[in-house]
PDB file of N, CA and C in Angstrom:
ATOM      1  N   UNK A   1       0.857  -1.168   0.000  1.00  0.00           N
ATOM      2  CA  UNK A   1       0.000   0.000   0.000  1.00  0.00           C
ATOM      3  C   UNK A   1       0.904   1.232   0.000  1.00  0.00           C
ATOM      4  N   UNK A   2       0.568   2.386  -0.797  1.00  0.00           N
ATOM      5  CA  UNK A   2       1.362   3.792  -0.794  1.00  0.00           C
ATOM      6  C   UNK A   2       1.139   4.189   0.010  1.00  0.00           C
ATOM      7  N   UNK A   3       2.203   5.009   0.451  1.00  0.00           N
ATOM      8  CA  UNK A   3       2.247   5.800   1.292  1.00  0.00           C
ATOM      9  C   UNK A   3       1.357   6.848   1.610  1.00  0.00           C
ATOM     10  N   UNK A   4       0.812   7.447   0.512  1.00  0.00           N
ATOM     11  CA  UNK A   4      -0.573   8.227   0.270  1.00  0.00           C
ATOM     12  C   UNK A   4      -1.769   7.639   0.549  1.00  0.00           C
ATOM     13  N   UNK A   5      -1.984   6.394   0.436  1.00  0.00           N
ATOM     14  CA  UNK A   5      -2.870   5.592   0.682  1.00  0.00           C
ATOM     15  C   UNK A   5      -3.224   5.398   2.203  1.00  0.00           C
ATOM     16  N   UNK A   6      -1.585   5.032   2.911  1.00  0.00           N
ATOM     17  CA  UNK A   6      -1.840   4.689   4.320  1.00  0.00           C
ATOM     18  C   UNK A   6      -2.298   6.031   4.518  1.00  0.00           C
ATOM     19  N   UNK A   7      -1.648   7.423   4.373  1.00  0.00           N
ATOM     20  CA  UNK A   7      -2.271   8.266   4.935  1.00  0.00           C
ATOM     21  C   UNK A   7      -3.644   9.016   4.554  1.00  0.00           C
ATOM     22  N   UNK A   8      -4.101   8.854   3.685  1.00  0.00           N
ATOM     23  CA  UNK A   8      -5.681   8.693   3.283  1.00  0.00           C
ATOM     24  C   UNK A   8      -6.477   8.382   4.654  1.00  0.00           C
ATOM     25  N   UNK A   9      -6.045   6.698   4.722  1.00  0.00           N
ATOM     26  CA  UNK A   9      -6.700   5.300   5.670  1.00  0.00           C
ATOM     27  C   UNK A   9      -6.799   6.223   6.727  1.00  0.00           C
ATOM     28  N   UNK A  10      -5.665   6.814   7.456  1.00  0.00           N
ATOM     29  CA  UNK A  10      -5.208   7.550   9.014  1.00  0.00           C
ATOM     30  C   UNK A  10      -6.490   8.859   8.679  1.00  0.00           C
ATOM     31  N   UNK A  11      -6.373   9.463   7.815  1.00  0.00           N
ATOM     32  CA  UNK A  11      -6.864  10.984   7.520  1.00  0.00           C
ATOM     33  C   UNK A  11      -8.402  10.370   8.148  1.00  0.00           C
ATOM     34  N   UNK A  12      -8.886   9.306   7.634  1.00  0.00           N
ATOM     35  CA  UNK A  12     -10.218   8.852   7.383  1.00  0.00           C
ATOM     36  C   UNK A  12     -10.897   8.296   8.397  1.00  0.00           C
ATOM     37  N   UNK A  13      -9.663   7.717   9.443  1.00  0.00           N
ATOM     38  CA  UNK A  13      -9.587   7.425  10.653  1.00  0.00           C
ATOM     39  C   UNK A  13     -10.217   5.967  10.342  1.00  0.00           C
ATOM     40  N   UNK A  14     -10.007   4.853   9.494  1.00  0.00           N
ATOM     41  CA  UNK A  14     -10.366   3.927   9.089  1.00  0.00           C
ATOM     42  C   UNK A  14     -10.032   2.711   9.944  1.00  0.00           C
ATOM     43  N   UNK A  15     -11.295   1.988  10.210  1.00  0.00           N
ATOM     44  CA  UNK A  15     -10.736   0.880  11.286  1.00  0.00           C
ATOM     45  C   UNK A  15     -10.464  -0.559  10.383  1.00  0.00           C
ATOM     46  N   UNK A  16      -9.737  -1.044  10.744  1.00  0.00           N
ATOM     47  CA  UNK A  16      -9.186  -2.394  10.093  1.00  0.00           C
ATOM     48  C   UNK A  16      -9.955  -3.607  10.197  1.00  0.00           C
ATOM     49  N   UNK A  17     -10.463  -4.024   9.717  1.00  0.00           N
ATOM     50  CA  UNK A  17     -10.752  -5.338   9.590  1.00  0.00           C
ATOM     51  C   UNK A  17     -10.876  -6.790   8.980  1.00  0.00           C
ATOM     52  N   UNK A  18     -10.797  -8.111   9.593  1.00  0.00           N
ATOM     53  CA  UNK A  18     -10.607  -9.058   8.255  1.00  0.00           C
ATOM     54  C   UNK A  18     -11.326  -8.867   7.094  1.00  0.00           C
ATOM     55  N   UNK A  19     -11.131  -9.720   6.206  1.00  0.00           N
ATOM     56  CA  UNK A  19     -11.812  -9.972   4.688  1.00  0.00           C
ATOM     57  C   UNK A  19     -13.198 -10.347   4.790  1.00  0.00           C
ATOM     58  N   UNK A  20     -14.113 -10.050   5.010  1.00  0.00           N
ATOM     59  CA  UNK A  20     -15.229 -11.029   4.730  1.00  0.00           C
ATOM     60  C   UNK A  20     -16.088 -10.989   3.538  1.00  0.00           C
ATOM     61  N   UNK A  21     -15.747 -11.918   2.639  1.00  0.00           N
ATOM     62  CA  UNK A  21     -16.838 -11.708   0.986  1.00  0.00           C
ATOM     63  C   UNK A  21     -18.381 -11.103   1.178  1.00  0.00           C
ATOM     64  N   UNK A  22     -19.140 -11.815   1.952  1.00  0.00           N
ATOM     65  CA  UNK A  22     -20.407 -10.856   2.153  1.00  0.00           C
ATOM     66  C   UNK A  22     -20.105  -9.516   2.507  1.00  0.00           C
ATOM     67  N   UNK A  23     -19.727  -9.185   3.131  1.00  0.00           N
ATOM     68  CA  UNK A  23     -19.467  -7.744   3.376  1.00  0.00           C
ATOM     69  C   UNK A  23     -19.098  -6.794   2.526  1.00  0.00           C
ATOM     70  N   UNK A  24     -18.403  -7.199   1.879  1.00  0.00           N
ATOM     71  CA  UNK A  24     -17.162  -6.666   0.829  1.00  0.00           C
ATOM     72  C   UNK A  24     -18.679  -6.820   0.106  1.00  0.00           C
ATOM     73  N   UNK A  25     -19.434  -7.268  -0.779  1.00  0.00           N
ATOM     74  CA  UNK A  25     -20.545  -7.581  -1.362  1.00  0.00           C
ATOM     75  C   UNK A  25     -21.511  -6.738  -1.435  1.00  0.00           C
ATOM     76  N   UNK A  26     -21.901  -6.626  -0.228  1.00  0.00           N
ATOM     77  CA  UNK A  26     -23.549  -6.055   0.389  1.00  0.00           C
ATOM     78  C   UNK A  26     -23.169  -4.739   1.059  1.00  0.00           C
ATOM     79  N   UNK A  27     -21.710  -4.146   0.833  1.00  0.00           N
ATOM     80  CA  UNK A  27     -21.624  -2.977   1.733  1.00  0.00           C
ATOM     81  C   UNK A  27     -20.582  -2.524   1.387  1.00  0.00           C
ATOM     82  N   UNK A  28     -21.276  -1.702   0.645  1.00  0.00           N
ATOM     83  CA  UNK A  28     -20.125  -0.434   0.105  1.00  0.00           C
ATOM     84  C   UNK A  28     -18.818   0.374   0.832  1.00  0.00           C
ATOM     85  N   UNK A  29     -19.992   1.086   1.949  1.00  0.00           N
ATOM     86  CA  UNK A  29     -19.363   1.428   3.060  1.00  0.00           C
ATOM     87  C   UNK A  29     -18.210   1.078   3.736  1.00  0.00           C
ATOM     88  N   UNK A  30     -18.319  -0.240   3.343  1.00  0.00           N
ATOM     89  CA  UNK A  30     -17.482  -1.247   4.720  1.00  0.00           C
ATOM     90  C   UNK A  30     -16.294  -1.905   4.204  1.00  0.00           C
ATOM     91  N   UNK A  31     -16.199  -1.711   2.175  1.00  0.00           N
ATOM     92  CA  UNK A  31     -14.719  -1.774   1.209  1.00  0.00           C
ATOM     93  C   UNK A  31     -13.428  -1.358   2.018  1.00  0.00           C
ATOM     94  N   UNK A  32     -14.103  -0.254   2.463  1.00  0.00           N
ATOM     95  CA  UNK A  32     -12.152   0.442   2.939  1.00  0.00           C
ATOM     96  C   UNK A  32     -11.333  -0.290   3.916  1.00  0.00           C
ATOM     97  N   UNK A  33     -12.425  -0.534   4.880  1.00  0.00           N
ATOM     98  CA  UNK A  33     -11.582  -1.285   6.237  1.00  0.00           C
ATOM     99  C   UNK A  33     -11.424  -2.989   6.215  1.00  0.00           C
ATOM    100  N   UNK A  34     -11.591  -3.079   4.630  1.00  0.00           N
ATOM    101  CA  UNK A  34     -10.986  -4.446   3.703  1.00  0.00           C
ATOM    102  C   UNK A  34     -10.159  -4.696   3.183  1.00  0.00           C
ATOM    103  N   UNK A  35      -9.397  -2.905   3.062  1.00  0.00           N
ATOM    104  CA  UNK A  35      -8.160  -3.088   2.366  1.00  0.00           C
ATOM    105  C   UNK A  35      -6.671  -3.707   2.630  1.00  0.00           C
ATOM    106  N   UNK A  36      -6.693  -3.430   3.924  1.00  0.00           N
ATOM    107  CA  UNK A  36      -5.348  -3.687   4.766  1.00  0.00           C
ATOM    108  C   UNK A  36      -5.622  -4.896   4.713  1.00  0.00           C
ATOM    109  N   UNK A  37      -6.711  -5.741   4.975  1.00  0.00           N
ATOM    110  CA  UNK A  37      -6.689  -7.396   4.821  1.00  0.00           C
ATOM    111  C   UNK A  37      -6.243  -7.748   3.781  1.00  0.00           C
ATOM    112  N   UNK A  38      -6.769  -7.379   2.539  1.00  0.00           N
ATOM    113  CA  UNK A  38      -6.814  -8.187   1.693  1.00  0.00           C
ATOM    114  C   UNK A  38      -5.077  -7.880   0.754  1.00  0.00           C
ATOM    115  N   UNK A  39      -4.911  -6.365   1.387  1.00  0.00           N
ATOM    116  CA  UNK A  39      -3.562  -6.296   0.561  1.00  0.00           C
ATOM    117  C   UNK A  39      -2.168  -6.816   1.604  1.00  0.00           C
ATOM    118  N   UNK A  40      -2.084  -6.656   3.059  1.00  0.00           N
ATOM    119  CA  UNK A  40      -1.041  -7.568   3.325  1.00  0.00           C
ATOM    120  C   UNK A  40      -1.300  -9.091   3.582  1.00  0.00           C
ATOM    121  N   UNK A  41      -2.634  -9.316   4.040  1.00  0.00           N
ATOM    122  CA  UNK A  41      -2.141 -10.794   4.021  1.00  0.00           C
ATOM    123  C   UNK A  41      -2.617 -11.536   2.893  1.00  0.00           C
ATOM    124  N   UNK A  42      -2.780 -11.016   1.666  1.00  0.00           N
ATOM    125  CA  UNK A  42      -2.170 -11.969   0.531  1.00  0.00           C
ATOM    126  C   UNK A  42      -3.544 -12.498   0.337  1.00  0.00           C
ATOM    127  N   UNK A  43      -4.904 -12.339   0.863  1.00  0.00           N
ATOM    128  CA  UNK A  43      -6.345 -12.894   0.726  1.00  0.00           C
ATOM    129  C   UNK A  43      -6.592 -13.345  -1.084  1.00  0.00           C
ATOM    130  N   UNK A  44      -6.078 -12.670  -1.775  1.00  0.00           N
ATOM    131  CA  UNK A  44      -6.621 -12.590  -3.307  1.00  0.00           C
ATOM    132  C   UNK A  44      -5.165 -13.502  -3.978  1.00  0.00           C
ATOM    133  N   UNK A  45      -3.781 -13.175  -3.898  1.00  0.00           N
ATOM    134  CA  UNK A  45      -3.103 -13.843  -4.753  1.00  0.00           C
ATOM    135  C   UNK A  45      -3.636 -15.487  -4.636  1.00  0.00           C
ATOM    136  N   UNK A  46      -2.636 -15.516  -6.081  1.00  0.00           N
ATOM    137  CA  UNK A  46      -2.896 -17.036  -6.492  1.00  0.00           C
ATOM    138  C   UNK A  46      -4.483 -17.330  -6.752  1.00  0.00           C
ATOM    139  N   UNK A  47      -5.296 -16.315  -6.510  1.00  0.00           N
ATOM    140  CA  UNK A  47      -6.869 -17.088  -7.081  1.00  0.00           C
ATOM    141  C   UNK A  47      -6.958 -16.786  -8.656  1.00  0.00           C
ATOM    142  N   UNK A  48      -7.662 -17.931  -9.017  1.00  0.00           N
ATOM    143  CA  UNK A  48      -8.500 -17.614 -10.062  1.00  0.00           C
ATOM    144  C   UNK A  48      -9.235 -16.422 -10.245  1.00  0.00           C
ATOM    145  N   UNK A  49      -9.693 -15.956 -11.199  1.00  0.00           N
ATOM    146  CA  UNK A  49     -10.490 -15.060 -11.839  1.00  0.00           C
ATOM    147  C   UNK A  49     -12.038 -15.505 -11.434  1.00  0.00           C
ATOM    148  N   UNK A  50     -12.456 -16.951 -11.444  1.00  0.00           N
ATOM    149  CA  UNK A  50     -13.494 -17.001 -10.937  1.00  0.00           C
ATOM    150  C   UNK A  50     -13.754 -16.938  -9.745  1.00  0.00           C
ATOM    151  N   UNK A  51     -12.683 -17.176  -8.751  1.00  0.00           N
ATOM    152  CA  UNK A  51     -12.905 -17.460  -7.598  1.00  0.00           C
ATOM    153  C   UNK A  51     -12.979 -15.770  -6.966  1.00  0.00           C
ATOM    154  N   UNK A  52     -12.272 -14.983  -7.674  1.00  0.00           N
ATOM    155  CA  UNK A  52     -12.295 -13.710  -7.692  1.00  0.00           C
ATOM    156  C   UNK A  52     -13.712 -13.064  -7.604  1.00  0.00           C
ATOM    157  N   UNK A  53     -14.282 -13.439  -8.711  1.00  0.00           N
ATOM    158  CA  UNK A  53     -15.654 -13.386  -8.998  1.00  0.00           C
ATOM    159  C   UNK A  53     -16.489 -13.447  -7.864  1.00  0.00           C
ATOM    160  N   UNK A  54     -16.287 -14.753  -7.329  1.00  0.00           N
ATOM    161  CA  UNK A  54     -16.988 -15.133  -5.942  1.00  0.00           C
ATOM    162  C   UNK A  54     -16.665 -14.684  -4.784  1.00  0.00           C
ATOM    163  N   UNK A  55     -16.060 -13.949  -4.774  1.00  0.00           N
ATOM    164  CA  UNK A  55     -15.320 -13.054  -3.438  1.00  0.00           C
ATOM    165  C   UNK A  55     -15.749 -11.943  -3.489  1.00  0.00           C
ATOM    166  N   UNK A  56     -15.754 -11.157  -4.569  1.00  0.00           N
ATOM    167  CA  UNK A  56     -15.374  -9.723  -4.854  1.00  0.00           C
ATOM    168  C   UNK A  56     -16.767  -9.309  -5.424  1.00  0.00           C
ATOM    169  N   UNK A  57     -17.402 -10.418  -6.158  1.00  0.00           N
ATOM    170  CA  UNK A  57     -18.349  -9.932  -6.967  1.00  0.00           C
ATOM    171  C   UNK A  57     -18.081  -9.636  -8.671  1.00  0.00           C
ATOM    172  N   UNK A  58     -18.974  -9.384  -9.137  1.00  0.00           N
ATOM    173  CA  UNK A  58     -18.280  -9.087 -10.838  1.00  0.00           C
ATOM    174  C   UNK A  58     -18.317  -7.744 -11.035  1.00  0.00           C
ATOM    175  N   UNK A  59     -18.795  -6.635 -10.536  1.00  0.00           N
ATOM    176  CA  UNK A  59     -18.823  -5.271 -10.397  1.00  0.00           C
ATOM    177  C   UNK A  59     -18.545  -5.243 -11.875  1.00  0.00           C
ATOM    178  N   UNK A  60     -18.816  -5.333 -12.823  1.00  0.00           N
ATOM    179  CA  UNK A  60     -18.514  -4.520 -14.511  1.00  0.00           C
ATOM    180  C   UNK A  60     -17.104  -5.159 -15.156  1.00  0.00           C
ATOM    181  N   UNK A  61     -16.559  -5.868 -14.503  1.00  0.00           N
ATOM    182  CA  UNK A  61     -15.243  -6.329 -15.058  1.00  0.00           C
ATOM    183  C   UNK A  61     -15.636  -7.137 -16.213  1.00  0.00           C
ATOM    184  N   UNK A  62     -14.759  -7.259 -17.238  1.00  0.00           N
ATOM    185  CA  UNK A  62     -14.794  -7.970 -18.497  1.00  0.00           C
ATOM    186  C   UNK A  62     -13.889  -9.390 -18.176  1.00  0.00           C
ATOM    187  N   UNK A  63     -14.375 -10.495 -18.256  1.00  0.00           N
ATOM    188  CA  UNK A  63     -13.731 -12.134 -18.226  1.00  0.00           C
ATOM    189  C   UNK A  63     -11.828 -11.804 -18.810  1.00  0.00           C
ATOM    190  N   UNK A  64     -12.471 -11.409 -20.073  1.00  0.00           N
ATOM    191  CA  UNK A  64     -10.923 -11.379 -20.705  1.00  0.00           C
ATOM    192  C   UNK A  64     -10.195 -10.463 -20.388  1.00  0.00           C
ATOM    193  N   UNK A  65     -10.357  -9.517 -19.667  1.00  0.00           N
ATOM    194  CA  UNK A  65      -9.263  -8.557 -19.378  1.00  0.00           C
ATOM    195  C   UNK A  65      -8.665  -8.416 -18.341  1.00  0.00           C
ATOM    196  N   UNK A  66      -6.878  -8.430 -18.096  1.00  0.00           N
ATOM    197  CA  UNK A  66      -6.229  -8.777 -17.262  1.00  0.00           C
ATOM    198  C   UNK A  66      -6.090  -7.928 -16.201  1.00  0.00           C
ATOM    199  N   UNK A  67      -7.089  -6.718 -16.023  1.00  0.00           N
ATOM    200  CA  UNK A  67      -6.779  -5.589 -15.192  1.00  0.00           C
ATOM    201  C   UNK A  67      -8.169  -5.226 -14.409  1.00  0.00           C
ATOM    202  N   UNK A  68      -8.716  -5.732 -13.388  1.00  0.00           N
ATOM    203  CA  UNK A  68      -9.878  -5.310 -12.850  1.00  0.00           C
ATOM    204  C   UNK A  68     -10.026  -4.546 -11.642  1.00  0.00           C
ATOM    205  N   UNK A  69     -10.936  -3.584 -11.955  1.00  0.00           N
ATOM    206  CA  UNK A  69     -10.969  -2.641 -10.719  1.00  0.00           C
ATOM    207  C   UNK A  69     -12.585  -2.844  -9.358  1.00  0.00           C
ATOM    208  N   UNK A  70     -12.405  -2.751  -8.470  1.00  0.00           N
ATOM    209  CA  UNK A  70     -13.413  -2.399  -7.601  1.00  0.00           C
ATOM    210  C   UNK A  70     -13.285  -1.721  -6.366  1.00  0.00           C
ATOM    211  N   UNK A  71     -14.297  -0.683  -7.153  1.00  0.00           N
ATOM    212  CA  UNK A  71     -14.582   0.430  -6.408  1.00  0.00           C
ATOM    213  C   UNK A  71     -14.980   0.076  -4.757  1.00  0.00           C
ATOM    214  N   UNK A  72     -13.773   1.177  -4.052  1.00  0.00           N
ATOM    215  CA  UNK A  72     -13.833   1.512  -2.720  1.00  0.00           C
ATOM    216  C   UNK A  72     -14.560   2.423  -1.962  1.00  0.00           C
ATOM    217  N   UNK A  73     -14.090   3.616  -2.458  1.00  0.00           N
ATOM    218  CA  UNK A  73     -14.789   5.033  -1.777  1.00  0.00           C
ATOM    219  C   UNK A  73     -14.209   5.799  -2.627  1.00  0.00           C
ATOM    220  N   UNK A  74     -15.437   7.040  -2.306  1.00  0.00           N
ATOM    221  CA  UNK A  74     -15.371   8.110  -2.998  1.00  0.00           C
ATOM    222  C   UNK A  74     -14.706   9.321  -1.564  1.00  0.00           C
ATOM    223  N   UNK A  75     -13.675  10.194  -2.248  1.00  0.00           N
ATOM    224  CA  UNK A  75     -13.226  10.469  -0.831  1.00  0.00           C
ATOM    225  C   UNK A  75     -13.999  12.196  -1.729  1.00  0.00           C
ATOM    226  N   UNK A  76     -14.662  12.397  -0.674  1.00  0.00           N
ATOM    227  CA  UNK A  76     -15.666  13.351  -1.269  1.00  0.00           C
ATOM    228  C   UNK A  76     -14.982  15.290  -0.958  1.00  0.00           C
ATOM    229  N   UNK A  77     -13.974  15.329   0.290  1.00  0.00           N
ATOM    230  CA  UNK A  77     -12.790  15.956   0.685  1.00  0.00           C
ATOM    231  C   UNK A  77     -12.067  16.293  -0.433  1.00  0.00           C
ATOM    232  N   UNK A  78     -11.232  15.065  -1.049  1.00  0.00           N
ATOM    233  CA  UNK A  78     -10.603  15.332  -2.798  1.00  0.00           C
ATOM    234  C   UNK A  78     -11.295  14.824  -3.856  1.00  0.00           C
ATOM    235  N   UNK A  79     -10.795  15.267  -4.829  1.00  0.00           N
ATOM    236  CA  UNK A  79     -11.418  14.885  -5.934  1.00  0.00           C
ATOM    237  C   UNK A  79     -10.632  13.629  -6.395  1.00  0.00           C
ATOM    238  N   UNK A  80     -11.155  12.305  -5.699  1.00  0.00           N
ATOM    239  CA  UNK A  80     -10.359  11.144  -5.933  1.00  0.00           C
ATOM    240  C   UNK A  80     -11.705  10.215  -5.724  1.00  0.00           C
ATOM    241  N   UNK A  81     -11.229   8.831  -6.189  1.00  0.00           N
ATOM    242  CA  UNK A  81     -12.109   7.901  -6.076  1.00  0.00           C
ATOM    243  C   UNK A  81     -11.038   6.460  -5.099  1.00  0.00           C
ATOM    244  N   UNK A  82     -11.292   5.732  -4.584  1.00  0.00           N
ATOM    245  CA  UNK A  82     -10.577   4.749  -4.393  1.00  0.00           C
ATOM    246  C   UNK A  82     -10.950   3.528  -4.776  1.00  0.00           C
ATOM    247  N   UNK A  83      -9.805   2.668  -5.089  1.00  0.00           N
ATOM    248  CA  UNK A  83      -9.782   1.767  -6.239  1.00  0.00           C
ATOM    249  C   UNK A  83      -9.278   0.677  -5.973  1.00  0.00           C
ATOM    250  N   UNK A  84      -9.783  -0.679  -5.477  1.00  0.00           N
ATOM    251  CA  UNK A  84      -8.454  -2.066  -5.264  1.00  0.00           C
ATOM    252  C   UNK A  84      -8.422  -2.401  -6.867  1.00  0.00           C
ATOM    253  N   UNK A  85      -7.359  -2.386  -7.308  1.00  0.00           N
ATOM    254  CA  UNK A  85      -6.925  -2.827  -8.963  1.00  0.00           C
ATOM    255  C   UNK A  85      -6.260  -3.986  -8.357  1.00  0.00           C
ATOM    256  N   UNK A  86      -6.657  -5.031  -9.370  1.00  0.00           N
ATOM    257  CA  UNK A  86      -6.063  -6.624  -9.162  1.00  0.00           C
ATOM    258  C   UNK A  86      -5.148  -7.063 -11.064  1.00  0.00           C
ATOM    259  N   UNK A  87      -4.285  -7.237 -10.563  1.00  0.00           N
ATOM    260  CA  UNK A  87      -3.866  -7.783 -12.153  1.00  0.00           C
ATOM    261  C   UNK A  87      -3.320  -8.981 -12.355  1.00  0.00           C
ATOM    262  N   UNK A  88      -4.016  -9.561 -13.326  1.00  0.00           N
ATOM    263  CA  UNK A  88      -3.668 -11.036 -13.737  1.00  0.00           C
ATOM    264  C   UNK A  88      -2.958 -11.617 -14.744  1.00  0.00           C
ATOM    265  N   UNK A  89      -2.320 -12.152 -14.128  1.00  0.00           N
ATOM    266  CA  UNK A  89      -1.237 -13.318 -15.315  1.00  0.00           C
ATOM    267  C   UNK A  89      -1.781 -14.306 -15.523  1.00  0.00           C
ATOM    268  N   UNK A  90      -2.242 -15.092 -16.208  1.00  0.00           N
ATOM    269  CA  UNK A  90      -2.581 -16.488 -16.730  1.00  0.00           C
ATOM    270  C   UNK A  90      -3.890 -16.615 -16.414  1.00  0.00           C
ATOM    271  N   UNK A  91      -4.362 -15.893 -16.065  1.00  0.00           N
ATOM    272  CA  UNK A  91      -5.979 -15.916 -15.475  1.00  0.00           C
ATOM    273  C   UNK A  91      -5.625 -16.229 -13.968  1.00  0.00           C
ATOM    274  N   UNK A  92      -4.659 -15.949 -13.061  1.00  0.00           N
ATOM    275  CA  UNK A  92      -4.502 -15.958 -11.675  1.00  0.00           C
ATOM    276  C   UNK A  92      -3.909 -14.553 -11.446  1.00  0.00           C
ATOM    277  N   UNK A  93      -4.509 -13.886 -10.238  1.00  0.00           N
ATOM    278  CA  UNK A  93      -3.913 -12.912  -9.661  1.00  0.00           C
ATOM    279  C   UNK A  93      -2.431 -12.848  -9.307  1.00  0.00           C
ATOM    280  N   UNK A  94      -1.201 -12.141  -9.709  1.00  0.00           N
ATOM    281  CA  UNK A  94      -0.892 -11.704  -9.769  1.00  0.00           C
ATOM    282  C   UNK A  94      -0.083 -10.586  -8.680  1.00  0.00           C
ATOM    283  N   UNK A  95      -0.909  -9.912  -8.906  1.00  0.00           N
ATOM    284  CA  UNK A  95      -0.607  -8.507  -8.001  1.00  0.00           C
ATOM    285  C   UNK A  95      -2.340  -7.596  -7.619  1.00  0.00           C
ATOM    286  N   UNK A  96      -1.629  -7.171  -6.335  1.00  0.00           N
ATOM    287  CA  UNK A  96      -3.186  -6.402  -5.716  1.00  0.00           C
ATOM    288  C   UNK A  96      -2.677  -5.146  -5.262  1.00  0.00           C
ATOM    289  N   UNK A  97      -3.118  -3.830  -5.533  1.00  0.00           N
ATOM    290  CA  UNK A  97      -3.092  -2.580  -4.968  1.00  0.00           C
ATOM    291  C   UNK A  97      -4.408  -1.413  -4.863  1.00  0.00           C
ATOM    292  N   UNK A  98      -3.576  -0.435  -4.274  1.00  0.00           N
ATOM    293  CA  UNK A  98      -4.907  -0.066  -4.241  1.00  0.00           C
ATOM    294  C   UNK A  98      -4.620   1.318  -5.029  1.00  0.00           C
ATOM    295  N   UNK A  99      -5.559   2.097  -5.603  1.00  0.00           N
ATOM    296  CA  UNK A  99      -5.385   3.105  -6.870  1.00  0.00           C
ATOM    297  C   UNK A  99      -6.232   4.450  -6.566  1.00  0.00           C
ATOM    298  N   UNK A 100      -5.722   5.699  -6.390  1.00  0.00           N
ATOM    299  CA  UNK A 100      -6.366   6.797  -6.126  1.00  0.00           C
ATOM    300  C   UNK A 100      -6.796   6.847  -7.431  1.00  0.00           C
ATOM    301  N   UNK A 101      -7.795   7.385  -7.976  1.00  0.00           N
ATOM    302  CA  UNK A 101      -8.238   8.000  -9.393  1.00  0.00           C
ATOM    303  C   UNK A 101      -9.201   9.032  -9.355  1.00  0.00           C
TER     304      UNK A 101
END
């Protein structure tokens, strides 16, 4: 995670918590304090794209394309959006970060 990022998380006063797929699912809100899970302890590498699917949801992503985004928060303070971007090699994750835009 960037350094801009952690301090976003702090600015936002964001509380940490594990991964849980329903949640992450059914609650928008509740994306951010998913991030620190899912980006240090490694929750997403090595999955499939489908299994991705089933975790994350399909939020608009295209099957064939190796770069998928889902939306975190809108930080309404800046003019930014927040973003976990996942990218895939072989149809397995790869790499996970998270993306101001």
């Amino acid at each position: 995670m960037s350094l801009f990022c952690k301090y976003v998380m702090i600015a936002l006063r964001v509380r940490h918590c594990s991964f849980e797929s329903s949640l992450w699912k059914n609650s928008r809100d509740q994306r951010i304090s998913h991030l620190k899970s899912i980006l240090d302890g490694g929750v997403l590498l090595s999955k499939s794209k489908e299994e991705i699917m089933e975790l994350l949801g399909d939020e608009y992503n295209h099957y064939y394309v190796d770069q998928w985004k889902y939306f975190v928060r809108d930080l309404k303070s800046l003019p930014y959006k927040i973003y976990l971007e996942i990218e895939f090699r072989n149809n397995i994750v790869a790499d996970c970060r998270v993306k101001l835009i």
